[in-house]
PDB file of N, CA and C in Angstrom:
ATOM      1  N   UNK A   1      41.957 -99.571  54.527  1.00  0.00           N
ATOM      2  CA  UNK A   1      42.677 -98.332  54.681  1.00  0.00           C
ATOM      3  C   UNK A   1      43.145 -98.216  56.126  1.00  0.00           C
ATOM      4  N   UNK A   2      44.448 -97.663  56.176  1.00  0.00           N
ATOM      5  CA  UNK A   2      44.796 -97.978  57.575  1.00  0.00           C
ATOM      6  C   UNK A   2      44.363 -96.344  57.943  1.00  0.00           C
ATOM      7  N   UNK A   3      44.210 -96.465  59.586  1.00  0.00           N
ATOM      8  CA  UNK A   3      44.099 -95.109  60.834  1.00  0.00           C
ATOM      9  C   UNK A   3      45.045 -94.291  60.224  1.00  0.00           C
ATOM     10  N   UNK A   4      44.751 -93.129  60.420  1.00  0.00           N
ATOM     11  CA  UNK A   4      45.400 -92.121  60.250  1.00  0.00           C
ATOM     12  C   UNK A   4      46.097 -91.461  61.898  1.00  0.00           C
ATOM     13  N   UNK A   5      47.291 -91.031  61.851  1.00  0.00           N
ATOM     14  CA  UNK A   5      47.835 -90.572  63.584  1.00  0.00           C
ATOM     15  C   UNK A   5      46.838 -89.483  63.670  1.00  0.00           C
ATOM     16  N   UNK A   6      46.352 -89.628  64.506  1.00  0.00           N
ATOM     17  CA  UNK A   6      45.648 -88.174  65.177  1.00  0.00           C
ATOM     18  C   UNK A   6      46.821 -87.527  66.091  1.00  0.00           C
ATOM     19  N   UNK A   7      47.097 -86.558  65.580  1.00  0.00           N
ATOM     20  CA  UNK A   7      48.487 -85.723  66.522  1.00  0.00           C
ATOM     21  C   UNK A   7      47.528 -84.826  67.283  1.00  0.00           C
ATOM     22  N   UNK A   8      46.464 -84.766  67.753  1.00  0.00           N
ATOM     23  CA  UNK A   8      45.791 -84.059  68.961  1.00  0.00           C
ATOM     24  C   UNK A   8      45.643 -84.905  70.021  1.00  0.00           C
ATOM     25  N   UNK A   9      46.071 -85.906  70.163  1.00  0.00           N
ATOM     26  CA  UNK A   9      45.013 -87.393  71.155  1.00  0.00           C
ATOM     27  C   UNK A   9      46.716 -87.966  71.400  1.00  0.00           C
ATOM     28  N   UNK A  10      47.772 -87.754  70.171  1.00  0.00           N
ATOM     29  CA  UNK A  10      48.851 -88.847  70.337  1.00  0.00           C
ATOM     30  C   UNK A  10      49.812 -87.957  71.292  1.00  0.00           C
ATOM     31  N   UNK A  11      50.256 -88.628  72.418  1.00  0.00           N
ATOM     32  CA  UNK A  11      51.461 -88.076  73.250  1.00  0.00           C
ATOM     33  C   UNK A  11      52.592 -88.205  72.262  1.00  0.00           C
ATOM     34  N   UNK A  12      52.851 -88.882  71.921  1.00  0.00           N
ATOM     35  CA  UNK A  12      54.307 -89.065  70.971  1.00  0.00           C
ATOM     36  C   UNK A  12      54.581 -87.956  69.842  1.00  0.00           C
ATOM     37  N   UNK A  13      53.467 -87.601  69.866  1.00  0.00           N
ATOM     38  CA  UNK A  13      53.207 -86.232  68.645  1.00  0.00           C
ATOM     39  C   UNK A  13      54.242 -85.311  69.074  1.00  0.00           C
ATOM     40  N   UNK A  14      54.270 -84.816  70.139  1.00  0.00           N
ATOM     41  CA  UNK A  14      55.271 -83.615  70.882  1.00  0.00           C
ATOM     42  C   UNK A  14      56.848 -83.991  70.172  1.00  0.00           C
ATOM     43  N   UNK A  15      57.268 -85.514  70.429  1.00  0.00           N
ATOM     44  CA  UNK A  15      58.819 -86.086  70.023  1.00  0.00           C
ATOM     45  C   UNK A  15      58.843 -85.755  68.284  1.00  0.00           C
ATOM     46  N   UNK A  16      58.013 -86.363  67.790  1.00  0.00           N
ATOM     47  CA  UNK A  16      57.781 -86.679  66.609  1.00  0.00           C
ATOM     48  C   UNK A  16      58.246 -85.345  65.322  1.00  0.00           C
ATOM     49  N   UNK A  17      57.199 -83.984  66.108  1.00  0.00           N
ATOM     50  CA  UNK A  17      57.046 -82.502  65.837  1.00  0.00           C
ATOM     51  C   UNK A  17      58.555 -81.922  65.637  1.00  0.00           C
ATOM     52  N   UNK A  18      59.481 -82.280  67.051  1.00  0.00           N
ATOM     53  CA  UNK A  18      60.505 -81.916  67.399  1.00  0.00           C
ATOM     54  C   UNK A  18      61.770 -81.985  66.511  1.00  0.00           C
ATOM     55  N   UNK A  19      61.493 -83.250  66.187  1.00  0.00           N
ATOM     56  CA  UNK A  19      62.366 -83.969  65.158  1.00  0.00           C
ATOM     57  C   UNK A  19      61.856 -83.494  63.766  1.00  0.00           C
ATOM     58  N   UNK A  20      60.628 -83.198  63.069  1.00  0.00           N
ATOM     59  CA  UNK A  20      60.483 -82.507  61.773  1.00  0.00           C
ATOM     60  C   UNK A  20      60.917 -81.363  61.904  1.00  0.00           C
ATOM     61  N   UNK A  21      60.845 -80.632  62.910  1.00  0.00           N
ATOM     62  CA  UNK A  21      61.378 -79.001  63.275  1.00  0.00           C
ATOM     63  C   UNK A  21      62.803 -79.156  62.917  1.00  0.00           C
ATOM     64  N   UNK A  22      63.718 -80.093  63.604  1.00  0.00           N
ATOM     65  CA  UNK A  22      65.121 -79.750  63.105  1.00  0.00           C
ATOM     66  C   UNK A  22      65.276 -80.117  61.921  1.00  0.00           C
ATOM     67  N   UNK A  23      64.699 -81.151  61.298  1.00  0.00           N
ATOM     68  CA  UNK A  23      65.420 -81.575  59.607  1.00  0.00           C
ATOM     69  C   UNK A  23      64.287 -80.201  59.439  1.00  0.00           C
ATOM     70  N   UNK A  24      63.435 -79.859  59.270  1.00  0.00           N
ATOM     71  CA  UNK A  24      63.283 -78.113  58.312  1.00  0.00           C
ATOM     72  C   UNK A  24      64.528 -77.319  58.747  1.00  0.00           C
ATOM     73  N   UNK A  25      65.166 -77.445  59.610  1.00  0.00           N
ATOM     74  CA  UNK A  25      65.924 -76.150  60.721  1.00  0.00           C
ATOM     75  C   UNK A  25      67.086 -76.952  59.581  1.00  0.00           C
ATOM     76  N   UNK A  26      67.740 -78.221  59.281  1.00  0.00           N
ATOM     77  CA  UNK A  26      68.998 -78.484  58.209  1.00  0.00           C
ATOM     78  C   UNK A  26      68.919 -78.321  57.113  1.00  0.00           C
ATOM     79  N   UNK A  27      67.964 -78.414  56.775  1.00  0.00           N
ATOM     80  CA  UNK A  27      67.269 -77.680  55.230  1.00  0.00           C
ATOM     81  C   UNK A  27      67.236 -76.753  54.923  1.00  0.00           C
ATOM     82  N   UNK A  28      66.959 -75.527  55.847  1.00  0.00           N
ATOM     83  CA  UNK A  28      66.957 -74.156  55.469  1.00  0.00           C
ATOM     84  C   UNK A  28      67.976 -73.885  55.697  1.00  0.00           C
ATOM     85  N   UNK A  29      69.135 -74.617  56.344  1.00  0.00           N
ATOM     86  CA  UNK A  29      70.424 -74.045  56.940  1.00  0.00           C
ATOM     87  C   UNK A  29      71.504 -74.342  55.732  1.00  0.00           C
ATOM     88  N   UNK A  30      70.607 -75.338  54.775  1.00  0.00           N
ATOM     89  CA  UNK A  30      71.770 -75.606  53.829  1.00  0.00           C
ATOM     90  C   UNK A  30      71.945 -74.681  52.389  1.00  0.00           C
ATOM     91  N   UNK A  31      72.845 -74.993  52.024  1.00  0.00           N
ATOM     92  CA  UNK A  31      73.293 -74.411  50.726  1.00  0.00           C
ATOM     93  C   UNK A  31      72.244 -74.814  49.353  1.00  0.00           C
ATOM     94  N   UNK A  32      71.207 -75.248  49.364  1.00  0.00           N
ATOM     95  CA  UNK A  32      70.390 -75.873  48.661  1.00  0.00           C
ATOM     96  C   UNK A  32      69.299 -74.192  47.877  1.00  0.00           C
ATOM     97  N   UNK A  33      69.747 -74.504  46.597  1.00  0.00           N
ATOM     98  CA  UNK A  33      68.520 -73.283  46.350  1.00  0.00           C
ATOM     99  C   UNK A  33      67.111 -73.558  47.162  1.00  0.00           C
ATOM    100  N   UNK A  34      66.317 -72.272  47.357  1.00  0.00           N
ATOM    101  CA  UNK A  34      65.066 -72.612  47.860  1.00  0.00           C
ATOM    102  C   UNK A  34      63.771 -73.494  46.929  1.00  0.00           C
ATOM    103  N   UNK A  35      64.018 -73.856  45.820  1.00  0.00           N
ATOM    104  CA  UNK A  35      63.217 -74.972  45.330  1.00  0.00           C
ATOM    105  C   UNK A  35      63.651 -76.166  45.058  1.00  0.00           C
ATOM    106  N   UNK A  36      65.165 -76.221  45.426  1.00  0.00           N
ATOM    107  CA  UNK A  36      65.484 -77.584  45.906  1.00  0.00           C
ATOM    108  C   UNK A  36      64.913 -77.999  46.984  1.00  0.00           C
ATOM    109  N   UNK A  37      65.475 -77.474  48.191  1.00  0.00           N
ATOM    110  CA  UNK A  37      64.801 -77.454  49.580  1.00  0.00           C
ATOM    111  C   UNK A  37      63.063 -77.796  49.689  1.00  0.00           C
ATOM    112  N   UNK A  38      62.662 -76.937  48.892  1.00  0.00           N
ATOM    113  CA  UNK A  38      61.054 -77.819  48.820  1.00  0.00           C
ATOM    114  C   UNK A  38      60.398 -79.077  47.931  1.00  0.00           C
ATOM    115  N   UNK A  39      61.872 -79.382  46.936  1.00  0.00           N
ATOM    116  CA  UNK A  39      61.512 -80.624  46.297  1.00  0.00           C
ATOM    117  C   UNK A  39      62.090 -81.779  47.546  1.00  0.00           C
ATOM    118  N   UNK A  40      63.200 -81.094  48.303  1.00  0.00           N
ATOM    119  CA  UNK A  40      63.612 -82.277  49.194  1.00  0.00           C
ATOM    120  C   UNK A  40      62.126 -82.722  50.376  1.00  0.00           C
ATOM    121  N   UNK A  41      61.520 -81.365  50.318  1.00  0.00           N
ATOM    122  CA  UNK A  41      60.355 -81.629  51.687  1.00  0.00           C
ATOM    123  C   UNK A  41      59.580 -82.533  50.907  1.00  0.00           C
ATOM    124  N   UNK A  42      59.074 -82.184  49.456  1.00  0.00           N
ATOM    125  CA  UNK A  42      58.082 -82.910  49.210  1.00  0.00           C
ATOM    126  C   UNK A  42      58.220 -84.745  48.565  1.00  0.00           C
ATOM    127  N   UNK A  43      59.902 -85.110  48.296  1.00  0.00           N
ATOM    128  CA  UNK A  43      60.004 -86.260  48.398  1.00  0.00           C
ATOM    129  C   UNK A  43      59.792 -86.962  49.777  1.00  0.00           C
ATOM    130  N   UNK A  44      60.204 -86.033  51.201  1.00  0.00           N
ATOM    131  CA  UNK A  44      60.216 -86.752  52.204  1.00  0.00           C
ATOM    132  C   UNK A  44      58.950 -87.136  52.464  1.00  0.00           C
ATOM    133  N   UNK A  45      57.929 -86.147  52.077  1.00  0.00           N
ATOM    134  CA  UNK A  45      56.111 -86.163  52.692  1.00  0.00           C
ATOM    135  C   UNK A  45      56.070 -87.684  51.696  1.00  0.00           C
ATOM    136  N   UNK A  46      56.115 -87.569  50.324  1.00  0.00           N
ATOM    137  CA  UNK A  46      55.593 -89.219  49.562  1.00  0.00           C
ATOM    138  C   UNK A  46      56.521 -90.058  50.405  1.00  0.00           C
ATOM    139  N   UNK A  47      57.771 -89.976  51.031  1.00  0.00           N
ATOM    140  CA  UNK A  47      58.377 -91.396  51.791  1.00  0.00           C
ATOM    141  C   UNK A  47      57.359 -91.562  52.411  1.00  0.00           C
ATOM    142  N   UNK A  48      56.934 -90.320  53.835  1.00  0.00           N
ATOM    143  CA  UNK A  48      56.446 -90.571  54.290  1.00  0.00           C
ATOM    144  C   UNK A  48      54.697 -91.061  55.112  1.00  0.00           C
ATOM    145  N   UNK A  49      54.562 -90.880  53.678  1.00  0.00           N
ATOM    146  CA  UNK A  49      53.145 -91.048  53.439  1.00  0.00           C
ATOM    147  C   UNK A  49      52.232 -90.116  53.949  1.00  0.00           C
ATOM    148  N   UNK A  50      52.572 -88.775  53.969  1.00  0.00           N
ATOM    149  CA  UNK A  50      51.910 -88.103  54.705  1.00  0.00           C
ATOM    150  C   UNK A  50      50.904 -86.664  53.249  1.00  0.00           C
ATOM    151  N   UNK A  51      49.764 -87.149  53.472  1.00  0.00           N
ATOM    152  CA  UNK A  51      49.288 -86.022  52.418  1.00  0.00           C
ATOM    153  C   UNK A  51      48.995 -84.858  52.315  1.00  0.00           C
ATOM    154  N   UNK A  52      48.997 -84.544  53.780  1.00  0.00           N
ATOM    155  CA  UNK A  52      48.830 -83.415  54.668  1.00  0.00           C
ATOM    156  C   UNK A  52      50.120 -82.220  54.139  1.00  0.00           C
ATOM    157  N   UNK A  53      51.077 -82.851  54.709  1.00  0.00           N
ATOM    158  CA  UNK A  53      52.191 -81.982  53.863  1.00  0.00           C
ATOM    159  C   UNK A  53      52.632 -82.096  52.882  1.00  0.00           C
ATOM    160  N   UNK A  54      52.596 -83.061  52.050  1.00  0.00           N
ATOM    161  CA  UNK A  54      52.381 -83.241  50.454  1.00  0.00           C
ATOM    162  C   UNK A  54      51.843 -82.306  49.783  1.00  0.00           C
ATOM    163  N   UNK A  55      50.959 -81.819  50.044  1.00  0.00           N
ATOM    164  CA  UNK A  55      49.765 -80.801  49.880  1.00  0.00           C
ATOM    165  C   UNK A  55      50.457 -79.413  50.258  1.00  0.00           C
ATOM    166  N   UNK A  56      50.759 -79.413  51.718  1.00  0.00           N
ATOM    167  CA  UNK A  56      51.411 -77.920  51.850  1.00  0.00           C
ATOM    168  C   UNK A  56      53.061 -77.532  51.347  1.00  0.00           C
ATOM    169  N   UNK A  57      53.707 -79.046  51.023  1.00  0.00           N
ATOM    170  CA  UNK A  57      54.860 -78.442  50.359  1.00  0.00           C
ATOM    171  C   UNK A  57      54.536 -78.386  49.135  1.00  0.00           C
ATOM    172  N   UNK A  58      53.849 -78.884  48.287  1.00  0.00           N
ATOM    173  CA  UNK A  58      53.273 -78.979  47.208  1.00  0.00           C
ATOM    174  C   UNK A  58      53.035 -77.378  46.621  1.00  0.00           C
ATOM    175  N   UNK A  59      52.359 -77.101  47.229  1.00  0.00           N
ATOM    176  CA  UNK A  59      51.565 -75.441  47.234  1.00  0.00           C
ATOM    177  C   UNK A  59      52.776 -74.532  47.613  1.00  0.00           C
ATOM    178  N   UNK A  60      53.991 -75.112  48.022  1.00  0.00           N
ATOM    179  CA  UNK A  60      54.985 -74.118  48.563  1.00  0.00           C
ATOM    180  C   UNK A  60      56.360 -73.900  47.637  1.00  0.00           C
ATOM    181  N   UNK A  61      55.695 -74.705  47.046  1.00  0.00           N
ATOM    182  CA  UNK A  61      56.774 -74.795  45.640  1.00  0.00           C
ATOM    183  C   UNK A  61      56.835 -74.067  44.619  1.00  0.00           C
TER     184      UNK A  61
END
């Protein structure tokens, strides 16, 4: 099983944050009903392997 990023310890976390902030900021800005918009978050979390928000877009749906 690979490491998981610790975003408390990782400097790169700050860039990383910045950049999920604006694709939410083009998402909400678009013409997309609001449960499109959270099926788009929660395909990006399975790209991105992340379960953390899998979980919270999941629940936001």
């Amino acid at each position: 099983m690979d490491a998981r990023l610790n975003l408390h310890t990782n400097p790169v976390f700050g860039k990383i944050f910045k950049h999920f902030n604006a694709v939410g900021t083009v998402i909400a800005d678009s013409p997309l009903p609001a449960a499109t918009q959270e099926l788009v978050k929660i395909r990006a979390s399975q790209i991105n392997g992340c379960g953390f928000c899998l979980d919270m877009h999941t629940k936001d749906a």
